[in-house]
N, C-alpha and C. Protein backbone atom coordinates (compact mmCIF):
# COMPACT_ATOMS: atom_id res chain seq x y z
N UNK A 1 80.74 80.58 79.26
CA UNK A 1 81.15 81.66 80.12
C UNK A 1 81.99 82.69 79.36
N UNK A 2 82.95 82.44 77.79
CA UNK A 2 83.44 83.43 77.66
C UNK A 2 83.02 84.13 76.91
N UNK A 3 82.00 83.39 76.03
CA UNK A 3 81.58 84.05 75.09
C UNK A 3 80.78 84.88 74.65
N UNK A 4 79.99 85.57 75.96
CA UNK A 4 79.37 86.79 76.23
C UNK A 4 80.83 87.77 76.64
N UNK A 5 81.63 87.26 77.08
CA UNK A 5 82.94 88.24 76.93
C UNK A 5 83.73 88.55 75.83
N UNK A 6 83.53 87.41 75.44
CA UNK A 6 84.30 88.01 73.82
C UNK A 6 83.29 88.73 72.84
N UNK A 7 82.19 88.38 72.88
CA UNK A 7 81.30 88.98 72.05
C UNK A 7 81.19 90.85 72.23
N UNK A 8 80.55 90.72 73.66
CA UNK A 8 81.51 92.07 74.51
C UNK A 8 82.12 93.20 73.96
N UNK A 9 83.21 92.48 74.11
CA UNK A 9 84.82 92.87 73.40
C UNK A 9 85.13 93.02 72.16
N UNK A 10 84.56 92.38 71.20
CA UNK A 10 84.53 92.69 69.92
C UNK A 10 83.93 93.36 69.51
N UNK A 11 82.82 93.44 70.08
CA UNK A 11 81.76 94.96 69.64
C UNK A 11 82.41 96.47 70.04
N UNK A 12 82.87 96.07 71.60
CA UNK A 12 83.51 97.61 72.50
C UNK A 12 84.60 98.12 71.36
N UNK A 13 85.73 96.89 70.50
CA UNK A 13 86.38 97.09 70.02
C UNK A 13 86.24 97.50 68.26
N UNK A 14 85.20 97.17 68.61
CA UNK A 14 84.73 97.68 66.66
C UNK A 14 84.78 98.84 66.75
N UNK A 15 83.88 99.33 67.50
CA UNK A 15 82.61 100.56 67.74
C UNK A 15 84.49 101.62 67.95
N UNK A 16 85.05 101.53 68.85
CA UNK A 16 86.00 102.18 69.26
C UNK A 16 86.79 102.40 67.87
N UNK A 17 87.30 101.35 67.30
CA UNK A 17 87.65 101.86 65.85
C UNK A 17 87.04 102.59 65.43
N UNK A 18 86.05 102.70 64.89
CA UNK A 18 85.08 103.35 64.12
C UNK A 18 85.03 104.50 64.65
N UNK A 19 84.85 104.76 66.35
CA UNK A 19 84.82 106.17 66.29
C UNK A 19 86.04 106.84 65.78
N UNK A 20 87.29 106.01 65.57
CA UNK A 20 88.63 106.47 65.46
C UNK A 20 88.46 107.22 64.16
N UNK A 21 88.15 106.00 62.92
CA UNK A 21 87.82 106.51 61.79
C UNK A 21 87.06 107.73 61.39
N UNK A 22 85.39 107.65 62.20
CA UNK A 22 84.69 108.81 61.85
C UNK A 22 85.22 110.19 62.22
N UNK A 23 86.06 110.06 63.33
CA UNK A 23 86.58 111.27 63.67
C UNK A 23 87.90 111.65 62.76
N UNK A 24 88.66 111.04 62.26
CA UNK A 24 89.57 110.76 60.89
C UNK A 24 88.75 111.58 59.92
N UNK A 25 87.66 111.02 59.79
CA UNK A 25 87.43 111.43 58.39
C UNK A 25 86.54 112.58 58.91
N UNK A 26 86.43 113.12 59.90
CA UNK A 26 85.49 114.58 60.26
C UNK A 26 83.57 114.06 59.93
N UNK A 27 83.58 112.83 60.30
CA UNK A 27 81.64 112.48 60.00
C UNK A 27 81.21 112.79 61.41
N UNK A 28 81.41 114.30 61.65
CA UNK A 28 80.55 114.14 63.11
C UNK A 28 79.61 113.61 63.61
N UNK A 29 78.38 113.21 62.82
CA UNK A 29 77.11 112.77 63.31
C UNK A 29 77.55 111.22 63.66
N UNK A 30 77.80 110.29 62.58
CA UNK A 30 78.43 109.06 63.01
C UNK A 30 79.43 109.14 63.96
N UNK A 31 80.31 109.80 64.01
CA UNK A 31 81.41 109.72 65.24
C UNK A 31 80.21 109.93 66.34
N UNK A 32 79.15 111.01 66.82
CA UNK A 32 78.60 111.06 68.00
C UNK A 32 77.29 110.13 68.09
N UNK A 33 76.92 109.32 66.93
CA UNK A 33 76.39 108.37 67.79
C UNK A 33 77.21 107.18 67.87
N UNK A 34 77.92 107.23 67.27
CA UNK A 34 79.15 105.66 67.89
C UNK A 34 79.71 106.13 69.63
N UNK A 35 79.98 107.11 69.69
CA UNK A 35 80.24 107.78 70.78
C UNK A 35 79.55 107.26 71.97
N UNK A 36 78.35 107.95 71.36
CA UNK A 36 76.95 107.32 72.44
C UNK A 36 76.66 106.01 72.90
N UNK A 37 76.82 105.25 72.05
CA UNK A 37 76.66 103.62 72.63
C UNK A 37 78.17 103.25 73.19
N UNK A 38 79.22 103.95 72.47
CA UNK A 38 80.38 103.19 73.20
C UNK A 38 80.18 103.51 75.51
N UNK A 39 79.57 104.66 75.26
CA UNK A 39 79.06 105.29 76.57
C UNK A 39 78.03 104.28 77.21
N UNK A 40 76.94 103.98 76.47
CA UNK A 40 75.93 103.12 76.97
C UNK A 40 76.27 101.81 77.53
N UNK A 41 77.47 100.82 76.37
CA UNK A 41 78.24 99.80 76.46
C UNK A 41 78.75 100.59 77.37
N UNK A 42 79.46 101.31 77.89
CA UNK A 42 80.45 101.23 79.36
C UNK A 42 79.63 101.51 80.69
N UNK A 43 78.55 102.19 80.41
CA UNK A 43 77.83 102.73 81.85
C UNK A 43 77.26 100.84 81.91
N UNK A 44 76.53 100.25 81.22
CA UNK A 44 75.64 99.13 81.03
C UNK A 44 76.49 97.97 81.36
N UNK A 45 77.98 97.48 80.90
CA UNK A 45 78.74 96.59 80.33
C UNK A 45 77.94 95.22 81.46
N UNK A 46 77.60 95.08 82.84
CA UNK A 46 76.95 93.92 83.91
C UNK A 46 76.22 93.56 82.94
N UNK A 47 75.02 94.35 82.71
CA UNK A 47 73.69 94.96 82.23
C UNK A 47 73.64 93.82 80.84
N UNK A 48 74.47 94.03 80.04
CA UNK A 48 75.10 93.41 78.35
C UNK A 48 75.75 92.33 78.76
N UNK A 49 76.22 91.96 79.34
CA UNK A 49 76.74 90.84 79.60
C UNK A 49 75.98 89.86 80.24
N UNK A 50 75.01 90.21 81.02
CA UNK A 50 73.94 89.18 81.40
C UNK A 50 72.99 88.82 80.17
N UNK A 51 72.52 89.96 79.66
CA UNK A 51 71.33 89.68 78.44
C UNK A 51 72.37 88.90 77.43
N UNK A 52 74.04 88.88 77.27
CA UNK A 52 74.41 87.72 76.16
C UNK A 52 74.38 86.76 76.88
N UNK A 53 74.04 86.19 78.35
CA UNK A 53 73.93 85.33 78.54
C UNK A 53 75.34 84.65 79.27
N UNK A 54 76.14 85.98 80.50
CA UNK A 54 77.00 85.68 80.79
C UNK A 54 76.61 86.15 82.27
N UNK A 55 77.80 86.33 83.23
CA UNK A 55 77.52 86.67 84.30
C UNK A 55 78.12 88.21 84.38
N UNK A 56 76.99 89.04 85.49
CA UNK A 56 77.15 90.03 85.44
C UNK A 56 78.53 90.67 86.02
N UNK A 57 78.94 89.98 87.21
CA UNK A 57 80.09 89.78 88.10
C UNK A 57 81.28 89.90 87.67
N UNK A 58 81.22 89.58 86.18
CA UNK A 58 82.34 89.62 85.27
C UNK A 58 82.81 90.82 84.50
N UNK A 59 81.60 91.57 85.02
CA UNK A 59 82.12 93.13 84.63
C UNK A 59 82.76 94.10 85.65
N UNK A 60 82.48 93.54 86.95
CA UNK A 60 83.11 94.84 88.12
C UNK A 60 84.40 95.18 87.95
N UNK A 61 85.61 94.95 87.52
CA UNK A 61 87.04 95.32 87.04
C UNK A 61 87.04 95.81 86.09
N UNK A 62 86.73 95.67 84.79
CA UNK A 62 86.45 96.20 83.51
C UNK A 62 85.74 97.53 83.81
N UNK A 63 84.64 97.66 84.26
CA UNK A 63 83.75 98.38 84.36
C UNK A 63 84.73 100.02 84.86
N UNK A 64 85.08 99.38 86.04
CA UNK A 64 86.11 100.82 86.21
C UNK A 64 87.56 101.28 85.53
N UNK A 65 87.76 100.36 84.32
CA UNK A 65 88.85 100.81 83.79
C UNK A 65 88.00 101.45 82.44
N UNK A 66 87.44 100.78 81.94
CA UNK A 66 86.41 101.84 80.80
C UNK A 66 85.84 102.79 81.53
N UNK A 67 85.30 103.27 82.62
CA UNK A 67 84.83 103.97 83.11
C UNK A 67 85.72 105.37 83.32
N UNK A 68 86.89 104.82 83.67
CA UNK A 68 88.63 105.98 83.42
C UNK A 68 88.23 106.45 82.13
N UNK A 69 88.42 105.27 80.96
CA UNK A 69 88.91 105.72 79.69
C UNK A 69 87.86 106.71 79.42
N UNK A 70 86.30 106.19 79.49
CA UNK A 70 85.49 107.30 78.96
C UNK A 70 85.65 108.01 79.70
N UNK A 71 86.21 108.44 80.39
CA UNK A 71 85.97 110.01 81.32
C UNK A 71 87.02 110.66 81.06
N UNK A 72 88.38 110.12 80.51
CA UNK A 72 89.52 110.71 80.11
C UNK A 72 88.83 111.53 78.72
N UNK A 73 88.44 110.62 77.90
CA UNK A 73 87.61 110.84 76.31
C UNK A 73 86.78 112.08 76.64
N UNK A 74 85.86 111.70 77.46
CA UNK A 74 85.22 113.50 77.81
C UNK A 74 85.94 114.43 78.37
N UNK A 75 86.81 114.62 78.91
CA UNK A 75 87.77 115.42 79.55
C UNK A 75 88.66 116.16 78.68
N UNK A 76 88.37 116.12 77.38
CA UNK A 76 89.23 116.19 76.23
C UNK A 76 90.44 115.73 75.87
N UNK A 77 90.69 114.54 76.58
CA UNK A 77 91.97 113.70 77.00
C UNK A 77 92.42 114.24 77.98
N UNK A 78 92.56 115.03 78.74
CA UNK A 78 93.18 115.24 79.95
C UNK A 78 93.00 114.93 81.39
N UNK A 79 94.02 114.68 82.46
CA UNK A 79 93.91 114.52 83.27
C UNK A 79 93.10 115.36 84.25
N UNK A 80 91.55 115.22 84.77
CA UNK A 80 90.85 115.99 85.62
C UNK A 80 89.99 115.29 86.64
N UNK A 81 89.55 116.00 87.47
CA UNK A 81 89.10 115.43 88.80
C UNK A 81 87.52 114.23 87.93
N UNK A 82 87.16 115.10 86.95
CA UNK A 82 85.99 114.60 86.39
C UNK A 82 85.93 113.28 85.80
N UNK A 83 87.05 112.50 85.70
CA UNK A 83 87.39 111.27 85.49
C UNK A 83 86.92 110.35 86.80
N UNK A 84 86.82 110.96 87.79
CA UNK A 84 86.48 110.47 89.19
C UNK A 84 84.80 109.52 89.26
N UNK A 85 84.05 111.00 88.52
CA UNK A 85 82.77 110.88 88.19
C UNK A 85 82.60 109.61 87.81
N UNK A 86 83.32 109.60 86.65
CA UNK A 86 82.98 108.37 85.43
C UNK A 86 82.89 107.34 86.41
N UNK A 87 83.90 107.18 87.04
CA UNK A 87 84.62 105.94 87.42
C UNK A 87 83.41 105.66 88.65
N UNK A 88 82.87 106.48 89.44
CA UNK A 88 81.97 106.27 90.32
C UNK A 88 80.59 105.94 89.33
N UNK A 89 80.32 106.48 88.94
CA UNK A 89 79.17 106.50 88.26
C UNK A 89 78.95 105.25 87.48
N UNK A 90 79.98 104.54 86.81
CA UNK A 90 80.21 103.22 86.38
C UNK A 90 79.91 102.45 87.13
N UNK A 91 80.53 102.69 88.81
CA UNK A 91 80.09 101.21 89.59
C UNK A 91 78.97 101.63 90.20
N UNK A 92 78.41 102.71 90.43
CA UNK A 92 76.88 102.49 90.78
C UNK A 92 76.30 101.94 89.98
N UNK A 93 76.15 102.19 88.65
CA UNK A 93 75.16 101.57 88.05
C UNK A 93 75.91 100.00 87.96
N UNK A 94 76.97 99.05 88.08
CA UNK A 94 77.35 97.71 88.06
C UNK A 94 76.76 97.73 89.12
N UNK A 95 76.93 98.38 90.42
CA UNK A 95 76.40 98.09 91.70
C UNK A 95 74.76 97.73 91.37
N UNK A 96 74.29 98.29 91.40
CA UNK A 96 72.75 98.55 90.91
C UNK A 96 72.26 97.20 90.00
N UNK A 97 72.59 97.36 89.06
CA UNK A 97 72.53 96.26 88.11
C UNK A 97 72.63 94.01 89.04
N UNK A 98 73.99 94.46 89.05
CA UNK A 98 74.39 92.82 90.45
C UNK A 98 73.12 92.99 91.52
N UNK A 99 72.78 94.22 91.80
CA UNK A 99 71.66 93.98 93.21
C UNK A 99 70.28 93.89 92.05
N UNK A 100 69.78 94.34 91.60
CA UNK A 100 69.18 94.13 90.10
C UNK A 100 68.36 92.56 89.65
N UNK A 101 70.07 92.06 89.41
CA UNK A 101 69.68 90.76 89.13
C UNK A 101 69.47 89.38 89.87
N UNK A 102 69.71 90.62 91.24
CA UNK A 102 70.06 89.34 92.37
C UNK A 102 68.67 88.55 92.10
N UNK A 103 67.95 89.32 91.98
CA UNK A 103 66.20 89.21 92.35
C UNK A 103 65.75 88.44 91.36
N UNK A 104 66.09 88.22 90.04
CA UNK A 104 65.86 87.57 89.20
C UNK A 104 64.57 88.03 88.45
N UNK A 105 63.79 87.43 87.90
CA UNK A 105 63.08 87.84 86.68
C UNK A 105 61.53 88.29 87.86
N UNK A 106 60.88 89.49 87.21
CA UNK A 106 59.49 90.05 87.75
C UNK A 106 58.89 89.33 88.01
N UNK A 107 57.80 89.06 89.06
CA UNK A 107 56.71 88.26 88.93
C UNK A 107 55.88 88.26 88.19
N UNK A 108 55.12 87.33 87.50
CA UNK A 108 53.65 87.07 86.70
C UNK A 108 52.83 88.53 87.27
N UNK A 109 52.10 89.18 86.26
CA UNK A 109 50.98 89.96 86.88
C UNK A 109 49.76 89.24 86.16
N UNK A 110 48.94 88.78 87.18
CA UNK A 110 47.61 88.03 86.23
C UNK A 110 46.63 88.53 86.76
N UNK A 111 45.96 89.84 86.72
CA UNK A 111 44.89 90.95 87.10
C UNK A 111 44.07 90.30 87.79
N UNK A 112 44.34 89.96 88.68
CA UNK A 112 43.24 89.85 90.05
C UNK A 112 43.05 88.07 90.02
């Protein structure tokens, strides 16, 4: 059970360094695609945590506090209504995802 969370977490936390660095050292292209997945990892985090083989359920709290941070990060650090977005937009897609997996894996298609 934790170790789709720590795994998680060590990646969210690499990747987040790294953008620290690339933006340090002015590598825009690497800073914006580290950017991009740190985004994907936060819209996704249910999503990633089921495929390591954890439960998705374990992301709904997390989900809306990364969901702040990246929206603060686009906001150019500042406090704006558009942080709201993030934060909604995060739990639809956790929402989405938990109703998602309720259903469990597709059925067989065996053509007729």
């Amino acid at each position: 059970m934790e170790r789709p969370i720590v795994i998680y977490t060590v990646v969210y936390i690499a990747l987040f360094v790294s953008h620290i660095v690339a933006a340090a050292n002015d590598w825009n292209i690497l800073f914006r695609v580290i950017a991009s997945v740190i985004t994907i990892q936060t819209f996704f985090a249910g999503l990633i945590l089921h495929k390591l083989g954890g439960n998705a359920l374990h992301a709904r709290i997390p989900v809306i506090l990364l969901g702040a941070g990246l929206g603060y990060a686009y906001s150019g650090m500042n406090i704006r209504l558009e942080i709201i977005f993030f934060i909604i937009f995060a739990m639809i897609l956790q929402y989405g995802t938990e109703k998602g997996l309720k259903y469990g894996e597709l059925a067989e298609n065996n053509n007729g």
